[in-house]
PDB file of N, CA and C in Angstrom:
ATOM      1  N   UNK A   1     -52.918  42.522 -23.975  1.00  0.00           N
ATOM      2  CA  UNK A   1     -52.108  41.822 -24.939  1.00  0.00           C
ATOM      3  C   UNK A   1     -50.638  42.128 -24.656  1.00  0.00           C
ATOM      4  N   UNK A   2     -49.793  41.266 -24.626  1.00  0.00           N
ATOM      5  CA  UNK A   2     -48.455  41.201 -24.150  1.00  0.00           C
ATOM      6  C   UNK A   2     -47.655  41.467 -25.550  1.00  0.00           C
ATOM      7  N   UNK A   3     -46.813  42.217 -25.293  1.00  0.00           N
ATOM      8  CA  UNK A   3     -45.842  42.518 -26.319  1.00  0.00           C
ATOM      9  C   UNK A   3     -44.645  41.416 -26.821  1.00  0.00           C
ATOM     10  N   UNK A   4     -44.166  41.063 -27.868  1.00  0.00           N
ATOM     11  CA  UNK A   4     -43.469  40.207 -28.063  1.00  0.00           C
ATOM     12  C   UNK A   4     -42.114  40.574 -28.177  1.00  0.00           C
ATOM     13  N   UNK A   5     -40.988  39.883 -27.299  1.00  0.00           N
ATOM     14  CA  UNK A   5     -39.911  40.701 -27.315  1.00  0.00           C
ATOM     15  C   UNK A   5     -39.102  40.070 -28.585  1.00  0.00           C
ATOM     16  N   UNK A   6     -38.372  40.642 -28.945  1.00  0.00           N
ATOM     17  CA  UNK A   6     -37.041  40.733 -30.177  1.00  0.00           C
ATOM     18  C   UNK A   6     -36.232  39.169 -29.853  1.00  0.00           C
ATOM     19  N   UNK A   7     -35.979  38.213 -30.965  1.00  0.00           N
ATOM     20  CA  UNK A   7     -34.961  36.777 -30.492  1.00  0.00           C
ATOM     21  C   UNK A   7     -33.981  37.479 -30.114  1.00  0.00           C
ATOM     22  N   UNK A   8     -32.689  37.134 -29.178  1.00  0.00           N
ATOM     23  CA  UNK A   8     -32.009  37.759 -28.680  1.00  0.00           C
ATOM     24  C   UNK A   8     -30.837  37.145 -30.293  1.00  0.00           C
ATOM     25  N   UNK A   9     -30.246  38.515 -30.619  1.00  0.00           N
ATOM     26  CA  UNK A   9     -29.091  37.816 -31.502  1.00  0.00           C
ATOM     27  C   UNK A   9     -28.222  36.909 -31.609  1.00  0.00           C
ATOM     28  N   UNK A  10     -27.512  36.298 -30.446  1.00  0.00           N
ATOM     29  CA  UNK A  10     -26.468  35.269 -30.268  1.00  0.00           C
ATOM     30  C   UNK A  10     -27.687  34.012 -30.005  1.00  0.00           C
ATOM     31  N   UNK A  11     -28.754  33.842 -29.631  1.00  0.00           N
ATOM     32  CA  UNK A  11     -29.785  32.923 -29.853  1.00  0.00           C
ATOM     33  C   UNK A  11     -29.767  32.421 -31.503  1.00  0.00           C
ATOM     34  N   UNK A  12     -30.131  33.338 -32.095  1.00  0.00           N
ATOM     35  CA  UNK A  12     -30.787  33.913 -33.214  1.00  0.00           C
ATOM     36  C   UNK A  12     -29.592  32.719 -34.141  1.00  0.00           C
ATOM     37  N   UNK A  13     -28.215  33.455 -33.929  1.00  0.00           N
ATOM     38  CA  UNK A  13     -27.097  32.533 -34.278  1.00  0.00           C
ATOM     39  C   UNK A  13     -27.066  31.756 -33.890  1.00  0.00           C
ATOM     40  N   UNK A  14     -27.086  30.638 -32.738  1.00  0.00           N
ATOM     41  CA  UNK A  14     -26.934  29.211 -31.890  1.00  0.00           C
ATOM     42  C   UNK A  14     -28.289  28.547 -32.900  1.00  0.00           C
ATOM     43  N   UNK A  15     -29.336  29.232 -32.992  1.00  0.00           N
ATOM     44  CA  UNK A  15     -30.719  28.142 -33.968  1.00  0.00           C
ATOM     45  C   UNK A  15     -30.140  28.298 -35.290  1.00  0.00           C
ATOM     46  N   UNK A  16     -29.268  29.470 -36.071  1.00  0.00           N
ATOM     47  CA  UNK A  16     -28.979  28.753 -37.130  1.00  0.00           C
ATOM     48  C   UNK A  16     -27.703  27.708 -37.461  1.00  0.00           C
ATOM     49  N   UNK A  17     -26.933  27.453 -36.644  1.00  0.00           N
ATOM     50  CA  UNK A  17     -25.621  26.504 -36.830  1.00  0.00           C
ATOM     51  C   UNK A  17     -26.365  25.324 -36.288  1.00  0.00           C
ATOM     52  N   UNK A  18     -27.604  25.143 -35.403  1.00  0.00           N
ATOM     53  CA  UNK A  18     -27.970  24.179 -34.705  1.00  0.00           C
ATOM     54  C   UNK A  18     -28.956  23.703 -36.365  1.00  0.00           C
ATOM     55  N   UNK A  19     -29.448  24.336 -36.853  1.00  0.00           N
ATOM     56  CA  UNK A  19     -29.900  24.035 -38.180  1.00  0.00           C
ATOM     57  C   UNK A  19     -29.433  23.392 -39.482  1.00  0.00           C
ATOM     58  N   UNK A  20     -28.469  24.129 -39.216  1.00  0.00           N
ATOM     59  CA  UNK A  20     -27.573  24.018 -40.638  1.00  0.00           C
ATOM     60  C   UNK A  20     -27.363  22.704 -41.182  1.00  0.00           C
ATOM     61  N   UNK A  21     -26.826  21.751 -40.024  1.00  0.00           N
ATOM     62  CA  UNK A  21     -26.918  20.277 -40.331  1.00  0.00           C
ATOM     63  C   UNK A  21     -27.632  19.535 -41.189  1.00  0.00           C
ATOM     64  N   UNK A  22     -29.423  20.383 -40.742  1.00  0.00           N
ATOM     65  CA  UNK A  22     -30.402  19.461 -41.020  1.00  0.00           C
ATOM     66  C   UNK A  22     -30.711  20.140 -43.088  1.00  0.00           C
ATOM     67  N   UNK A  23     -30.142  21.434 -42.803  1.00  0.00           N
ATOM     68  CA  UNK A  23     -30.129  22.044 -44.170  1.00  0.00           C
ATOM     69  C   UNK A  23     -29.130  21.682 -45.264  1.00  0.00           C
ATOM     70  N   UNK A  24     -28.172  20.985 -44.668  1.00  0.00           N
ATOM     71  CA  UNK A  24     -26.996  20.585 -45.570  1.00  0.00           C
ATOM     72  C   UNK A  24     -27.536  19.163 -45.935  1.00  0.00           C
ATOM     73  N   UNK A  25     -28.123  18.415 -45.110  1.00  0.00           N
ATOM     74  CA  UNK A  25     -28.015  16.926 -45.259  1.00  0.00           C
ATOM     75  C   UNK A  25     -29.483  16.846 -46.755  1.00  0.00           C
ATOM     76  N   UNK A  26     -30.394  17.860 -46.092  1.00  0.00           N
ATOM     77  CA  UNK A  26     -31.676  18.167 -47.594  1.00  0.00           C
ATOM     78  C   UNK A  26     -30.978  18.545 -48.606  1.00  0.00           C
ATOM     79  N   UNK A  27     -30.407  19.272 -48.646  1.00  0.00           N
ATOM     80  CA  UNK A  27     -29.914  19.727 -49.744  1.00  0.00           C
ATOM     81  C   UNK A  27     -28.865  18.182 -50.484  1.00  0.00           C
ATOM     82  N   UNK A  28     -27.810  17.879 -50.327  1.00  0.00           N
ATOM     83  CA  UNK A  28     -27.348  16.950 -50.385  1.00  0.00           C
ATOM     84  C   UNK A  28     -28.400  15.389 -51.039  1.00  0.00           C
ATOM     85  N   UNK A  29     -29.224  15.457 -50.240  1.00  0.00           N
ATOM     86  CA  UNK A  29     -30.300  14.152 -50.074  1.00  0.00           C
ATOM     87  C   UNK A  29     -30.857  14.793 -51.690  1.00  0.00           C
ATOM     88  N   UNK A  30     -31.494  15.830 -52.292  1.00  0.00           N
ATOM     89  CA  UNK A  30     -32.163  16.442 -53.067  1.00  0.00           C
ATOM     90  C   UNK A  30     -31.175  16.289 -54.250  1.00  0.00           C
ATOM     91  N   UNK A  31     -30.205  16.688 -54.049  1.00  0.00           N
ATOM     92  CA  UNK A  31     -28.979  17.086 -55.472  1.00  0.00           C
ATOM     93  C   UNK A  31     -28.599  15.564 -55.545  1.00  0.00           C
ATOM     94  N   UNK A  32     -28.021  14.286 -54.568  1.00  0.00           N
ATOM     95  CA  UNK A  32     -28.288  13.324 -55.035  1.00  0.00           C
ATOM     96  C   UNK A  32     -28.990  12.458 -55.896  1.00  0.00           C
ATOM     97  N   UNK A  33     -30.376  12.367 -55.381  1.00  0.00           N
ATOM     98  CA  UNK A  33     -31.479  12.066 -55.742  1.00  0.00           C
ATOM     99  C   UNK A  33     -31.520  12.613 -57.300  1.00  0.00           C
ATOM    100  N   UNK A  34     -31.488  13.632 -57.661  1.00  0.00           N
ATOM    101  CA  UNK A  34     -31.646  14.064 -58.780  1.00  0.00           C
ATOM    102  C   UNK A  34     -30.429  13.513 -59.475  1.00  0.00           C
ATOM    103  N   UNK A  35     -29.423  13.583 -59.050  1.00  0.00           N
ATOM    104  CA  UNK A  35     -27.985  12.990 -59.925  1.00  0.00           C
ATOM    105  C   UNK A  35     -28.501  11.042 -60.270  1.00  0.00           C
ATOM    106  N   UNK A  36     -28.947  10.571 -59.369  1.00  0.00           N
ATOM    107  CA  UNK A  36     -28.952   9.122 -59.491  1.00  0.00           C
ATOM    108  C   UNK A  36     -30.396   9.389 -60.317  1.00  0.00           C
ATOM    109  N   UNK A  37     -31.357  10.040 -60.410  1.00  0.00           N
ATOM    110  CA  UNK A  37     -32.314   9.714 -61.594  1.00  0.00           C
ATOM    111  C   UNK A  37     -32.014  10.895 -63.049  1.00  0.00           C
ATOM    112  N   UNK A  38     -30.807  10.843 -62.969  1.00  0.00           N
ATOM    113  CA  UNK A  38     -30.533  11.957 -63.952  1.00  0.00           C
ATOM    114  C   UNK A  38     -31.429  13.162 -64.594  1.00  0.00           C
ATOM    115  N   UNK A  39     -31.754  13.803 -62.965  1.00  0.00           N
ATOM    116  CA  UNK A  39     -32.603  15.010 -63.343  1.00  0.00           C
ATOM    117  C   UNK A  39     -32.092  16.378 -63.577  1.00  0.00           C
ATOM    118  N   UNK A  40     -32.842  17.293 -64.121  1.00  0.00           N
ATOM    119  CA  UNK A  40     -32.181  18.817 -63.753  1.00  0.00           C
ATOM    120  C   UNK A  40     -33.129  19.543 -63.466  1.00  0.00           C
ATOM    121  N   UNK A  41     -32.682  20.624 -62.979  1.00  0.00           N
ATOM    122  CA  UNK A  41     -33.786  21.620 -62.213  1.00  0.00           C
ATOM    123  C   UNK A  41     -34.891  21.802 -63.360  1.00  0.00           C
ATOM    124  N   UNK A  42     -34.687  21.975 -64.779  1.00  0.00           N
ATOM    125  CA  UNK A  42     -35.413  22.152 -65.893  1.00  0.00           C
ATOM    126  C   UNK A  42     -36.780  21.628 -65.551  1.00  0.00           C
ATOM    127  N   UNK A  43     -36.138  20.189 -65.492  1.00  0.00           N
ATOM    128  CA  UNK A  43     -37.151  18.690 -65.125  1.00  0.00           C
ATOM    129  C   UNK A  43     -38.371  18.924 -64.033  1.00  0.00           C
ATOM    130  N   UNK A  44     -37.572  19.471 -62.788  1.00  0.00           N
ATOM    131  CA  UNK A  44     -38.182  19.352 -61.661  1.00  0.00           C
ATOM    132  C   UNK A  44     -39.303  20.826 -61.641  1.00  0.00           C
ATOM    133  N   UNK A  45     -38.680  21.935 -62.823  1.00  0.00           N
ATOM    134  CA  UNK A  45     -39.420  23.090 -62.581  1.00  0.00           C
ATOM    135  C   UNK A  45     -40.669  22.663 -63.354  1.00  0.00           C
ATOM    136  N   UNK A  46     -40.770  22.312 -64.484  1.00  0.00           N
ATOM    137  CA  UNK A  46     -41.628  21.665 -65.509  1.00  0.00           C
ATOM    138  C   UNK A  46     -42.451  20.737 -64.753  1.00  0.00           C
ATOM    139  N   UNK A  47     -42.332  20.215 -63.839  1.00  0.00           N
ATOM    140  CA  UNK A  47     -43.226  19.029 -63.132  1.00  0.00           C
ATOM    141  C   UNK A  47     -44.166  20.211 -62.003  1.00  0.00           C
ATOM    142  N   UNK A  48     -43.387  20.586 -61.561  1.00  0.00           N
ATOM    143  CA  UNK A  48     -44.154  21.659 -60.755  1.00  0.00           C
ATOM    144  C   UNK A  48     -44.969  22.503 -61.666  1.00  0.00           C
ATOM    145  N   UNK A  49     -44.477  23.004 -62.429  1.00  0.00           N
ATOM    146  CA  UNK A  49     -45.428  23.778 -63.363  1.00  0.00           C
ATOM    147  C   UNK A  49     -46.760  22.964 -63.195  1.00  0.00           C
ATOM    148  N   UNK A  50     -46.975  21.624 -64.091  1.00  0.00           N
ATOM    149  CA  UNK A  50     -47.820  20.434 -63.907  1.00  0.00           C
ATOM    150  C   UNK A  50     -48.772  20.553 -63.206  1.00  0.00           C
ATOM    151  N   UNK A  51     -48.310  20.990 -61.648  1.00  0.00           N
ATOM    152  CA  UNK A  51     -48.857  21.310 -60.578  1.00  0.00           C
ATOM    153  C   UNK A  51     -49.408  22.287 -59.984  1.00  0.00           C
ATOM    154  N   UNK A  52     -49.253  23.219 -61.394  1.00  0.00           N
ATOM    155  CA  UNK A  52     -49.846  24.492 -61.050  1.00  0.00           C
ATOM    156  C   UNK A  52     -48.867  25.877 -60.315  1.00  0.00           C
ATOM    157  N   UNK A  53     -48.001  25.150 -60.158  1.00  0.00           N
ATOM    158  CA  UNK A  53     -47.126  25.582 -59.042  1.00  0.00           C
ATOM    159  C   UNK A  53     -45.657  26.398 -59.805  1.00  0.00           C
ATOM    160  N   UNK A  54     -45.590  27.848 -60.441  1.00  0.00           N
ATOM    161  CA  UNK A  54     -44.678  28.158 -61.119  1.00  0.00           C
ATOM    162  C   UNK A  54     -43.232  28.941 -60.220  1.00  0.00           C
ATOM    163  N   UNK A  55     -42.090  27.708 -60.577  1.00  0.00           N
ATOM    164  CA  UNK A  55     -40.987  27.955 -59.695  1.00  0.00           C
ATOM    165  C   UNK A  55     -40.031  28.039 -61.073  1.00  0.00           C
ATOM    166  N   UNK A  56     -38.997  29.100 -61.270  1.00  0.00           N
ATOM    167  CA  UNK A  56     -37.796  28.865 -62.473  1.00  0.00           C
ATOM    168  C   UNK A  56     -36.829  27.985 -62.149  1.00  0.00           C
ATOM    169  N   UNK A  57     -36.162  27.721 -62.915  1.00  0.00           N
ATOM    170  CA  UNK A  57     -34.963  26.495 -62.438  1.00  0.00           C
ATOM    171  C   UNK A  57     -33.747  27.048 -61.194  1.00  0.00           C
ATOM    172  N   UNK A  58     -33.756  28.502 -61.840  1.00  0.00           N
ATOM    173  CA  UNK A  58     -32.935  29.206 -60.838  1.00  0.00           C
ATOM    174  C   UNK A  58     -33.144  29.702 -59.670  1.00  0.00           C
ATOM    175  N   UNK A  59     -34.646  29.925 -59.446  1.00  0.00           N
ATOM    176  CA  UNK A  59     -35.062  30.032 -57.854  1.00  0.00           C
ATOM    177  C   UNK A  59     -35.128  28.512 -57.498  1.00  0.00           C
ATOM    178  N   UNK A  60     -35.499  27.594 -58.439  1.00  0.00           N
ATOM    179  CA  UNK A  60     -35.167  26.383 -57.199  1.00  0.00           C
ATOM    180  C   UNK A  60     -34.102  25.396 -57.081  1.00  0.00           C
ATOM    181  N   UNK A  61     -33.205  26.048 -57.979  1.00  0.00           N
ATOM    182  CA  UNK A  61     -31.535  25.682 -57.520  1.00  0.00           C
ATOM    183  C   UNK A  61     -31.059  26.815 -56.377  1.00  0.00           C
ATOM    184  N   UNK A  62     -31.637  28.549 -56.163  1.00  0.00           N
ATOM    185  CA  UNK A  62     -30.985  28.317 -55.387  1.00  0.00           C
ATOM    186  C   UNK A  62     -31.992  28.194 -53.810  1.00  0.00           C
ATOM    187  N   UNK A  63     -32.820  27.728 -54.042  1.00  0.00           N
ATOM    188  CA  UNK A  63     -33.560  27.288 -52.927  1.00  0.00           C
ATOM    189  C   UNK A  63     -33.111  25.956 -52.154  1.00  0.00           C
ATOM    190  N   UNK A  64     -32.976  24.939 -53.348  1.00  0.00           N
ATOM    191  CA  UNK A  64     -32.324  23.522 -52.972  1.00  0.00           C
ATOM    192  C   UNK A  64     -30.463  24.052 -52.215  1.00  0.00           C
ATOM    193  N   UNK A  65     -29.811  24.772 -53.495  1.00  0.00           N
ATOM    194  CA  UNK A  65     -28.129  24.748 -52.337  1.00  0.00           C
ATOM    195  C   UNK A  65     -28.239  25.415 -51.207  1.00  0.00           C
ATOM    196  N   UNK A  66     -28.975  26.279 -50.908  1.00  0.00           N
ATOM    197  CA  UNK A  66     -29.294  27.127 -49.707  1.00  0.00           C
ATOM    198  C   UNK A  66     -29.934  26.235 -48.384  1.00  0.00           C
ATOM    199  N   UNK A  67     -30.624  25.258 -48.477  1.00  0.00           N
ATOM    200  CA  UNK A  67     -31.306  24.428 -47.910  1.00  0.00           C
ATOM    201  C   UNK A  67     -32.377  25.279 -47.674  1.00  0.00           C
ATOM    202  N   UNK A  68     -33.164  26.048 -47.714  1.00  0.00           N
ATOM    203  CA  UNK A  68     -33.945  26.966 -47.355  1.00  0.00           C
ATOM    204  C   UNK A  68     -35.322  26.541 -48.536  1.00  0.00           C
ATOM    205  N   UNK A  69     -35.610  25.113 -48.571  1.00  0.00           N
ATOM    206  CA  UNK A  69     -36.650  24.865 -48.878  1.00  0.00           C
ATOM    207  C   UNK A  69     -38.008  24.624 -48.356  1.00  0.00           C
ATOM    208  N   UNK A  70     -39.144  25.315 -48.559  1.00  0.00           N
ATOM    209  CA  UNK A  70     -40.401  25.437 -47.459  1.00  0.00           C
ATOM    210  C   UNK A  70     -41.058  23.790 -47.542  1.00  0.00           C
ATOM    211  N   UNK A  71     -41.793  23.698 -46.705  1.00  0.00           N
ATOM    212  CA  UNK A  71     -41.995  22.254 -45.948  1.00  0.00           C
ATOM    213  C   UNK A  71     -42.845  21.349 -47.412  1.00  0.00           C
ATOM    214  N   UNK A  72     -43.766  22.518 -48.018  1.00  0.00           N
ATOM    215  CA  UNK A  72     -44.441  22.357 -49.008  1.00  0.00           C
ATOM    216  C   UNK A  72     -43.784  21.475 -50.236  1.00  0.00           C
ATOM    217  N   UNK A  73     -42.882  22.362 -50.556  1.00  0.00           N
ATOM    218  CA  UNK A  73     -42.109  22.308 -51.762  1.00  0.00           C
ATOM    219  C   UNK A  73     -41.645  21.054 -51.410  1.00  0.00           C
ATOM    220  N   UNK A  74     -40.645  21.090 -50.400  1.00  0.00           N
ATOM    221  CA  UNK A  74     -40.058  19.687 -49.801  1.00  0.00           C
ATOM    222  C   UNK A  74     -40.769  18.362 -50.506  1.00  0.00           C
ATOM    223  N   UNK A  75     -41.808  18.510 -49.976  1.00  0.00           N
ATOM    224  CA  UNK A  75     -42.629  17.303 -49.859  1.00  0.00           C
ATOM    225  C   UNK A  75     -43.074  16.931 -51.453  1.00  0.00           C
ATOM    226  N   UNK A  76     -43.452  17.888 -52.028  1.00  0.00           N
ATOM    227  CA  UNK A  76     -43.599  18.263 -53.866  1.00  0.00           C
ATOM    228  C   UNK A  76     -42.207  17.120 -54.533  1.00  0.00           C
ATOM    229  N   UNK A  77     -40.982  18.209 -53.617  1.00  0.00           N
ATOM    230  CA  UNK A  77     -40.329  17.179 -54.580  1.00  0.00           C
ATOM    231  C   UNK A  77     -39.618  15.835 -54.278  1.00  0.00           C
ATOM    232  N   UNK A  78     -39.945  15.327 -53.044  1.00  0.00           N
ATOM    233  CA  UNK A  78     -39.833  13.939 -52.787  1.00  0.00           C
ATOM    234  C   UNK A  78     -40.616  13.498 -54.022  1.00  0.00           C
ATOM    235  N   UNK A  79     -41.917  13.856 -54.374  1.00  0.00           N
ATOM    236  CA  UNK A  79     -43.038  13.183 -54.867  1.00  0.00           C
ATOM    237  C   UNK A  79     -42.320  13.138 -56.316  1.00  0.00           C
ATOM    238  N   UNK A  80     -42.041  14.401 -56.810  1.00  0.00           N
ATOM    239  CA  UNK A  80     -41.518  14.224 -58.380  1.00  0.00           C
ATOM    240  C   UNK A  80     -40.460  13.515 -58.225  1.00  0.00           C
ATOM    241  N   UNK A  81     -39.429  13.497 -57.507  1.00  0.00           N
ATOM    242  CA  UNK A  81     -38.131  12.547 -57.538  1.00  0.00           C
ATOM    243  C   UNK A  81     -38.636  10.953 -57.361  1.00  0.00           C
ATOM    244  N   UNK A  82     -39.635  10.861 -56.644  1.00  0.00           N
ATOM    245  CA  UNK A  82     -40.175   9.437 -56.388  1.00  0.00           C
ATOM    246  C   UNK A  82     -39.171   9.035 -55.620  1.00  0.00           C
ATOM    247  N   UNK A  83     -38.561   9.849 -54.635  1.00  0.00           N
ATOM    248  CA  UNK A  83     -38.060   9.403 -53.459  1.00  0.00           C
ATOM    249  C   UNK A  83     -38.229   8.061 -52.497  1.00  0.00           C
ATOM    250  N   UNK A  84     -37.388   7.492 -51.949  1.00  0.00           N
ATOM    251  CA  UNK A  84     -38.432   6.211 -51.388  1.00  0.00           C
ATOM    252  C   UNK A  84     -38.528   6.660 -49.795  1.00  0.00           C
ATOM    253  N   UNK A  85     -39.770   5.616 -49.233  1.00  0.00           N
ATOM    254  CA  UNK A  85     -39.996   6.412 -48.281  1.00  0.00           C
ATOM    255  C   UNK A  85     -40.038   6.534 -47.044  1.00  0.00           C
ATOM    256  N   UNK A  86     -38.507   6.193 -47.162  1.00  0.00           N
ATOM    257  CA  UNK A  86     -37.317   6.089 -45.760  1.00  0.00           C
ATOM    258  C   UNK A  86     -36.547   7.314 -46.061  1.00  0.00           C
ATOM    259  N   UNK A  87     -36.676   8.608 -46.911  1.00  0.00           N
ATOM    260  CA  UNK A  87     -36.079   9.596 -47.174  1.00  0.00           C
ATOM    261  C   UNK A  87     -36.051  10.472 -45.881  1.00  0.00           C
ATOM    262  N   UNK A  88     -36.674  10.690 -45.190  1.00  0.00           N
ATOM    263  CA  UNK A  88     -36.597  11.693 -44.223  1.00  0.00           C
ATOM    264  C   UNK A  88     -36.223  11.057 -43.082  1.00  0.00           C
ATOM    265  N   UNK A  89     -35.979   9.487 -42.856  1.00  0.00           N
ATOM    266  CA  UNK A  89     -35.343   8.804 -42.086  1.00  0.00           C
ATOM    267  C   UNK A  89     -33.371   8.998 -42.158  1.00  0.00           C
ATOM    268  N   UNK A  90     -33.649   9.002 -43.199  1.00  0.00           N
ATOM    269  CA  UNK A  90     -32.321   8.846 -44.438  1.00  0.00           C
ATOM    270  C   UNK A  90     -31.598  10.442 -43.946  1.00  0.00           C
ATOM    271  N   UNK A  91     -32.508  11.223 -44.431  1.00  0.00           N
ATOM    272  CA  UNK A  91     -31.868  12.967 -44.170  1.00  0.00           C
ATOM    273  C   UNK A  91     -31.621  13.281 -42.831  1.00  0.00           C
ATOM    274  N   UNK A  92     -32.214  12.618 -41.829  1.00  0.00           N
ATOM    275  CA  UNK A  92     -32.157  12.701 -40.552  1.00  0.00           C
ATOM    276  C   UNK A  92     -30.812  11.836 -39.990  1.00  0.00           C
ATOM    277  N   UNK A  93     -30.700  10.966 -40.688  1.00  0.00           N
ATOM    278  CA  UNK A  93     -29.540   9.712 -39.961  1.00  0.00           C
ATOM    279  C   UNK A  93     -27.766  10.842 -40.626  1.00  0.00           C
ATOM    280  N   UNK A  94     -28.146  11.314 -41.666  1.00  0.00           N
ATOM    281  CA  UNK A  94     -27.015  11.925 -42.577  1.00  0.00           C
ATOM    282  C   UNK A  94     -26.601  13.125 -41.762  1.00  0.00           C
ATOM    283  N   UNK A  95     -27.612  13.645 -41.326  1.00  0.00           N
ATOM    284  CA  UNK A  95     -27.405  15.495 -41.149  1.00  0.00           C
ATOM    285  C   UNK A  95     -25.872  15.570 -40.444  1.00  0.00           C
ATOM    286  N   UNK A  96     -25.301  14.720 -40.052  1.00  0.00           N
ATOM    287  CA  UNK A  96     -24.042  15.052 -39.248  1.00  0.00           C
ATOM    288  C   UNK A  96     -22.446  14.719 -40.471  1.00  0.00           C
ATOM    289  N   UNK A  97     -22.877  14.586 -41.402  1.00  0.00           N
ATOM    290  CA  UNK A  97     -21.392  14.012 -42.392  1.00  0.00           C
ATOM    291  C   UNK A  97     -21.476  15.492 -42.890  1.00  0.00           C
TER     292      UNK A  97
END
């Protein structure tokens, strides 16, 4: 069994600025979305609840400004926002503004 070596640090940094784009444009796409259906995290934690799924408003505000939302959740809250579903077309075309 081969040992796994350490990401090299200046790597480590180049994948997160090479990221960041795609984390700003979700985040953005998410806090929109919620502004044009006049939601609040309250809303969105309460729907998840629904789902079994217990998140506070404040871990998932700061999950959403951080962009550091897991693929799961993501997808959760396209569904409660009723996103349409050219959204990840949409977050992808944005990531550079």
């Amino acid at each position: 069994m081969s040992a796994q070596r350490a990401m090299n640090p200046e790597q480590s940094i180049r994948n997160r600025q090479a990221l960041q784009p795609y984390k700003d444009s979700i985040k953005r796409y998410i806090r929109s979305a919620m502004q044009l259906k006049g939601v609040q995290y309250k809303y969105l934690s309460d729907e998840l609840a629904k789902r079994n799924i217990e998140m506070k408003e404040g871990n998932l505000r700061s999950k959403v400004y951080a962009g550091t939302l897991p693929t799961d959740l993501f997808i959760i809250l396209v569904e409660i926002l009723d996103m349409p579903e050219h959204a990840l077309s949409d977050i992808i075309a944005n990531k550079n503004k």
